[in-house]
Protein backbone atom coordinates (compact mmCIF):
# COMPACT_ATOMS: atom_id res chain seq x y z
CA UNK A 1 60.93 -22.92 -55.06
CA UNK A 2 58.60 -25.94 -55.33
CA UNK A 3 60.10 -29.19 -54.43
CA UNK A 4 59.66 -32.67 -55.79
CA UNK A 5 57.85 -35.25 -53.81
CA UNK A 6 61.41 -37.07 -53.69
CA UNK A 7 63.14 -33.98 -51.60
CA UNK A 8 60.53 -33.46 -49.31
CA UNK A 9 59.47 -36.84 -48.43
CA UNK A 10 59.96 -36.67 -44.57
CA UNK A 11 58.36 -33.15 -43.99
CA UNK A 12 55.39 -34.86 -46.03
CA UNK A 13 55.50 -38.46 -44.61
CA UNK A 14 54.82 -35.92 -40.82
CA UNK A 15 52.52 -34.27 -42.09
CA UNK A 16 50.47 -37.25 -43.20
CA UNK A 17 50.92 -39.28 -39.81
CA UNK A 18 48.73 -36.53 -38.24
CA UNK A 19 46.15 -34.12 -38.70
CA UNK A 20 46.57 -32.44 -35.48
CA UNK A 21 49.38 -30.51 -37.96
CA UNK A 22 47.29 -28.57 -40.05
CA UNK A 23 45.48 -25.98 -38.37
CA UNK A 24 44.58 -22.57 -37.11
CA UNK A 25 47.61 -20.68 -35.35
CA UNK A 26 50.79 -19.12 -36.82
CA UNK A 27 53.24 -20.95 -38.57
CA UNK A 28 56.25 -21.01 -36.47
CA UNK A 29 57.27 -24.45 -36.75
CA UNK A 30 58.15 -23.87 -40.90
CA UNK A 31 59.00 -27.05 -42.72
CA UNK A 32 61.85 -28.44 -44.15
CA UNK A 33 63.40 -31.23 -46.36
CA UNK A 34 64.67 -34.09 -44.76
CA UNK A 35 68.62 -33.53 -44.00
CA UNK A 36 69.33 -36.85 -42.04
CA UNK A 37 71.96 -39.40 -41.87
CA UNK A 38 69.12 -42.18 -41.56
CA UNK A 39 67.57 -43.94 -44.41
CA UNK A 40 64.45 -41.63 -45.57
CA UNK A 41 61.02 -42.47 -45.51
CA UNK A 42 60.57 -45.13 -48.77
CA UNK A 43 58.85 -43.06 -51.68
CA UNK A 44 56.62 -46.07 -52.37
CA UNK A 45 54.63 -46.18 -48.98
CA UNK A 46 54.88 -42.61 -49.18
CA UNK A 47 52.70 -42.28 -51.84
CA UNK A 48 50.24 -45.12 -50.37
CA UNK A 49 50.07 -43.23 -47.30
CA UNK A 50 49.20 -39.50 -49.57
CA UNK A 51 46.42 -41.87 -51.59
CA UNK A 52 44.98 -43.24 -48.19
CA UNK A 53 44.98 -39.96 -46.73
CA UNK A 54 42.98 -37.78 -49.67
CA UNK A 55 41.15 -40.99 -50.39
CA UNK A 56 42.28 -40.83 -53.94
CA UNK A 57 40.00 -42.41 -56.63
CA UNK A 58 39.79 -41.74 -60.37
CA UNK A 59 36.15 -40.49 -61.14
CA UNK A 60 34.65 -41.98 -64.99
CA UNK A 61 36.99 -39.72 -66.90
CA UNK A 62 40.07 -40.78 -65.48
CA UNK A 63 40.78 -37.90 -63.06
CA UNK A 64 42.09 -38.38 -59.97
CA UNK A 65 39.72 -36.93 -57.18
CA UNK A 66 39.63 -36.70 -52.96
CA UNK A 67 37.16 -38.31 -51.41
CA UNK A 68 34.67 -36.05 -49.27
CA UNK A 69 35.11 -38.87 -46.71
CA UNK A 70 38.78 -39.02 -46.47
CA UNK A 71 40.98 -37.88 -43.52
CA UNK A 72 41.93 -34.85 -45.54
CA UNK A 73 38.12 -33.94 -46.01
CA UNK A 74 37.80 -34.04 -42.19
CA UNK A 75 40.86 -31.87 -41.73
CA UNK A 76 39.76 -29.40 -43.68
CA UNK A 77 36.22 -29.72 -42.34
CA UNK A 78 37.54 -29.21 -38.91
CA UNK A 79 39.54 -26.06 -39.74
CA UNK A 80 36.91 -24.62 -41.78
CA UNK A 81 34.27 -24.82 -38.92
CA UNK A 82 37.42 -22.81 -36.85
CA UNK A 83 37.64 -20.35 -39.37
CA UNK A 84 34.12 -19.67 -39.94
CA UNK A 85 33.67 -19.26 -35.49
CA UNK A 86 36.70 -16.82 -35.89
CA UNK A 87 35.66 -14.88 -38.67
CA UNK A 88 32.39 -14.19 -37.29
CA UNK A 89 34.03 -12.50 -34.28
CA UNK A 90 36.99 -10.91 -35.54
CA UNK A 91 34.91 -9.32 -38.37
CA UNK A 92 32.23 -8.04 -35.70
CA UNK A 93 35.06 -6.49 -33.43
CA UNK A 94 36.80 -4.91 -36.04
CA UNK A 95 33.32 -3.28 -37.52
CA UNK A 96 32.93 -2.04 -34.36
CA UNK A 97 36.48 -0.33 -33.82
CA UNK A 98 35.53 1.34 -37.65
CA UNK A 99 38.47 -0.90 -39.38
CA UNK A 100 38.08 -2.48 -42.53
CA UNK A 101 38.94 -6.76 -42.11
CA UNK A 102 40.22 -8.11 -44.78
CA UNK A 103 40.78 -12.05 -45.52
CA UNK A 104 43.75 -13.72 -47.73
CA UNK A 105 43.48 -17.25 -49.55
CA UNK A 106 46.61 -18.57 -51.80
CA UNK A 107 45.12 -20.51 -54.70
CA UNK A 108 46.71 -23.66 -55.52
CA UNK A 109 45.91 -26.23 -53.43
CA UNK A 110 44.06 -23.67 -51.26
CA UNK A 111 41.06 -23.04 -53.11
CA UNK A 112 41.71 -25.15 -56.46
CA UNK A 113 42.75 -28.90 -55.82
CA UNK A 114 45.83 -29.96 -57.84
CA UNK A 115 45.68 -33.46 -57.05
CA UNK A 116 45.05 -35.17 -60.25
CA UNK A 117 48.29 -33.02 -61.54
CA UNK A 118 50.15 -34.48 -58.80
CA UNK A 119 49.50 -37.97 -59.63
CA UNK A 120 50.11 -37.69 -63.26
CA UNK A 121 53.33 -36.36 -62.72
CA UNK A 122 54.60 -38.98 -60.43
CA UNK A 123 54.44 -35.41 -57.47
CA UNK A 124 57.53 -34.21 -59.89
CA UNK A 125 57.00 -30.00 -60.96
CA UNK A 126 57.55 -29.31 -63.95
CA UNK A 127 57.14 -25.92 -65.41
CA UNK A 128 55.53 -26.18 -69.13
CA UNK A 129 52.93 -29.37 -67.87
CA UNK A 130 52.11 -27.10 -65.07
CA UNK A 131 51.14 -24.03 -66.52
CA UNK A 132 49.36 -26.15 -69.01
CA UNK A 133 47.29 -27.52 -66.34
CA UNK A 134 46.31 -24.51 -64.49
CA UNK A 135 45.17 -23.25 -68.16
CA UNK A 136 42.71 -25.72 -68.41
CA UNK A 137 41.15 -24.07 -65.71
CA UNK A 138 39.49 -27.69 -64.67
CA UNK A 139 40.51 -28.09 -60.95
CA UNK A 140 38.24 -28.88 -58.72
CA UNK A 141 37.83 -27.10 -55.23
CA UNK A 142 39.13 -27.90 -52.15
CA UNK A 143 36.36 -29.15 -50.19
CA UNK A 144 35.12 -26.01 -48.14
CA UNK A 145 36.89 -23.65 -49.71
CA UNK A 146 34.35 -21.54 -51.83
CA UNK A 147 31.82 -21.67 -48.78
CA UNK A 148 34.24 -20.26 -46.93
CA UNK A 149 34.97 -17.28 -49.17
CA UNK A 150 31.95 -16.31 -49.38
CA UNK A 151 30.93 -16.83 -45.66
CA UNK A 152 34.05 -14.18 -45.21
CA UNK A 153 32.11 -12.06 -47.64
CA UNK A 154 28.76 -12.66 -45.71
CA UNK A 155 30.40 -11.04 -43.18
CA UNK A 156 31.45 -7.99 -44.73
CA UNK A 157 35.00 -8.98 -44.97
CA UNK A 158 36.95 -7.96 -48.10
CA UNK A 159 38.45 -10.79 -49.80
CA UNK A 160 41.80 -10.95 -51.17
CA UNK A 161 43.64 -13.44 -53.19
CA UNK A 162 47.36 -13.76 -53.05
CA UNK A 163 49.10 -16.30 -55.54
CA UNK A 164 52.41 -17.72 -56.74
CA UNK A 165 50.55 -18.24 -60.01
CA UNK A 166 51.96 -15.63 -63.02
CA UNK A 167 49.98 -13.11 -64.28
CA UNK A 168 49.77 -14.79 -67.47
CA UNK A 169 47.56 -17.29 -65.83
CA UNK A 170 45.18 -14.79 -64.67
CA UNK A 171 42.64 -15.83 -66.78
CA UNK A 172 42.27 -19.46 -66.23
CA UNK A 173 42.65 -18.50 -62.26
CA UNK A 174 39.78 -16.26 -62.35
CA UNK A 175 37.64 -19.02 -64.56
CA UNK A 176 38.28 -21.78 -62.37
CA UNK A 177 37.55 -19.96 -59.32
CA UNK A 178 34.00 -19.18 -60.82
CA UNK A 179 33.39 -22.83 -61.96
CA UNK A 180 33.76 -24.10 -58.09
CA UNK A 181 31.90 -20.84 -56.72
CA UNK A 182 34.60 -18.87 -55.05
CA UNK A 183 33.40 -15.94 -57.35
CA UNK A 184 33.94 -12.92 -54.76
CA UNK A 185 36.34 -10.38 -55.83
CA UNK A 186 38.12 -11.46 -59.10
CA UNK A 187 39.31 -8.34 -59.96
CA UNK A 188 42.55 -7.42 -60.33
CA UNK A 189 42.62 -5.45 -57.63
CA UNK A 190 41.80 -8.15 -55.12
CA UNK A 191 43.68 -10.79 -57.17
CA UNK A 192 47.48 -10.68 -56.53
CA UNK A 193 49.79 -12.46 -59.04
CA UNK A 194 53.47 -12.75 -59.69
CA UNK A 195 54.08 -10.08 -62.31
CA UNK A 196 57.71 -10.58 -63.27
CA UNK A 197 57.92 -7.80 -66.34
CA UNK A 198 55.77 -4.96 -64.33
CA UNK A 199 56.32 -6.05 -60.56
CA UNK A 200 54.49 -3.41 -58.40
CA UNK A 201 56.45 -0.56 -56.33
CA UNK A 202 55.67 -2.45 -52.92
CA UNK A 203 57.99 -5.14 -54.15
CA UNK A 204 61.12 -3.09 -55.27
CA UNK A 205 63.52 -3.98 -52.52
CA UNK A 206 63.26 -7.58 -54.09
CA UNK A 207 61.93 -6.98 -57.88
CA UNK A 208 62.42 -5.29 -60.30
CA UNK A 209 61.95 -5.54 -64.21
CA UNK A 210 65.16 -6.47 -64.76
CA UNK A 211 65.13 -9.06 -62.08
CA UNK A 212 62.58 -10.61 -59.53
CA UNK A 213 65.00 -12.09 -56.67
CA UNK A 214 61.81 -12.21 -54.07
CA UNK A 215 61.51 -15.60 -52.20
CA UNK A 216 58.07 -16.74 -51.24
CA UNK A 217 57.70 -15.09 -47.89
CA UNK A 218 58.90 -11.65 -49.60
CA UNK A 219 56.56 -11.40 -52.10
CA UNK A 220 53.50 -12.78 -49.87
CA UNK A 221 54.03 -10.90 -47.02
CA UNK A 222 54.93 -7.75 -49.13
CA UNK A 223 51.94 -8.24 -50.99
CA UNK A 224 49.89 -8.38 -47.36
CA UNK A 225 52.03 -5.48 -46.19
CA UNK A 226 50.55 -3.57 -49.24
CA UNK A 227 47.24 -4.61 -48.45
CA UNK A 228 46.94 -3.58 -44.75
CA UNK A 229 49.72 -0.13 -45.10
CA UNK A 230 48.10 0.76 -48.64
CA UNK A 231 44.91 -0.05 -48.91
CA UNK A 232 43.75 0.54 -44.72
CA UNK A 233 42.77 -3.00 -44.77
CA UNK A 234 43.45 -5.07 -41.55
CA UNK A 235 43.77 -9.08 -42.19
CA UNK A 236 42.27 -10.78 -39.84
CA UNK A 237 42.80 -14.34 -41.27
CA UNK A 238 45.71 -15.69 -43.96
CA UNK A 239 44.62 -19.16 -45.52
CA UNK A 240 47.40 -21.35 -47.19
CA UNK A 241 48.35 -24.61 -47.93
CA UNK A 242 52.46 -23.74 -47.22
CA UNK A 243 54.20 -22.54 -44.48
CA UNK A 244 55.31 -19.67 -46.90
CA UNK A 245 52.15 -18.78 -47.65
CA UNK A 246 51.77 -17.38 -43.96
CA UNK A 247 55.01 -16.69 -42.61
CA UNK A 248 56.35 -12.87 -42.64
CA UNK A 249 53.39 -11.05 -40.65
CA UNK A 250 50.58 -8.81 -41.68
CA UNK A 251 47.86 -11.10 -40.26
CA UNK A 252 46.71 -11.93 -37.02
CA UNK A 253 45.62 -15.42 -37.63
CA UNK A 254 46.60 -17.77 -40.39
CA UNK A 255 45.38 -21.28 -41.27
CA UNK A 256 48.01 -24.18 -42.83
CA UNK A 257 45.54 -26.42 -44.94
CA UNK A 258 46.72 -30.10 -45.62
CA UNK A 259 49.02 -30.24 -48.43
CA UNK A 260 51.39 -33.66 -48.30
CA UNK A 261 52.20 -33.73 -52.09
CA UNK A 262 54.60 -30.53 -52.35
CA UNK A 263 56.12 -27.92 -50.41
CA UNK A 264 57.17 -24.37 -51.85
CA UNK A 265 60.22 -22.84 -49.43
């Protein structure tokens, strides 16, 4: 479930105070809402701290952009140049032990920025504005994010894509994706959506067409199970901006990108 700036206010104010947070290495520390007897962290310096740390400007249409300068850009320069050392080697030793490596980006605020949507909405989800959004198929990239899937396919590693976004958003994913060059394997057979009427077999200890009761982790790492016990890949690397983008296995090394706006449990 995605949670309003409001409820997850201290998880974000920690994340902000530090970069040294974000990074390569598995996710063990999860996050959480704040559940404290203490007075929170004010919402109002909150959101001064989020705007100081992306470096948020409006460009000459009134969108609300990062700065390539910011402490976020550097963040995510710093775990790029990580990722890039890693994939090199991992994809080189798994070549050579005849496996197939495989790589696994989320979307939103992964590879597509939602920023501007954030700040519009005063950081508060809402379901109809959001799908709207995401249909405009406008966002811009997250600064090293295309480079990087296509330095994974440079190296003969298989990209995968596995999203919380519906299937009925398919189409504006796979557009955007092209319009910030992260076009590598937009297929639907690389691209993995929530489909709620047809879920796939892998899932049926949590979906079904009658009802989809899998949480975050289920569906990801089910979705990563499929693609290393299925289809013979192994994942060397799982890239996501939320802890439950990454936690459940079926990777050996995943990446938490800078995300202080939202968390999805």
């Amino acid at each position: 479930m995605r949670k309003s700036l409001k409820a997850a206010a201290l998880a974000a104010a920690c994340a902000v105070a530090g970069g040294a947070l974000y990074g390569a290495g598995a996710a063990t520390a999860g996050q959480s809402t704040a559940n404290s007897t203490h007075e929170p962290y004010n919402i109002g310096v909150l959101v001064k701290d989020i705007d100081a740390y992306y470096g948020t400007t409006a460009d000459k249409d009134g969108v609300y952009q990062a700065s390539p300068d910011s402490p976020y850009a550097q963040d995510l320069a710093r775990i790029d140049a990580d990722a890039m050392k890693y994939i090199d080697k991992a994809a080189r030793k798994a070549h050579k032990h005849g496996e197939k490596p495989a790589v696994v980006f989320d979307i939103d605020d992964t590879l597509l920025l939602s920023l501007d949507y954030e700040k519009r909405t005063n950081y508060t989800y809402n379901d109809a504005t959001w799908k709207a959004y995401v249909n405009k198929a406008d966002r811009p990239a997250v600064f090293g994010s295309p480079e990087l899937v296509r330095y994974a396919e440079s190296k003969g590693v298989e990209v995968f894509y596995n999203s919380g976004l519906g299937e009925a958003q398919r189409a504006a994913a796979v557009e955007n994706l092209k319009k910030v060059g992260a076009d590598v394997n937009l297929d639907a057979g690389h691209m993995f959506l929530k489909d709620k009427a047809n879920p796939p077999a892998y899932l049926s200890e949590c979906a079904t067409a009658a009802a989809w009761n899998c949480t975050t982790v289920q569906y990801k790492s089910g979705t990563r199970q499929h693609i290393e016990e299925d289809l013979g890949y192994e994942i060397i690397a799982n890239f996501g901006d939320q802890y439950s983008d990454l936690e459940g296995g079926y990777a050996d090394r995943t990446y938490k990108l800078p995300n202080p706006t939202y968390f999805v449990s």
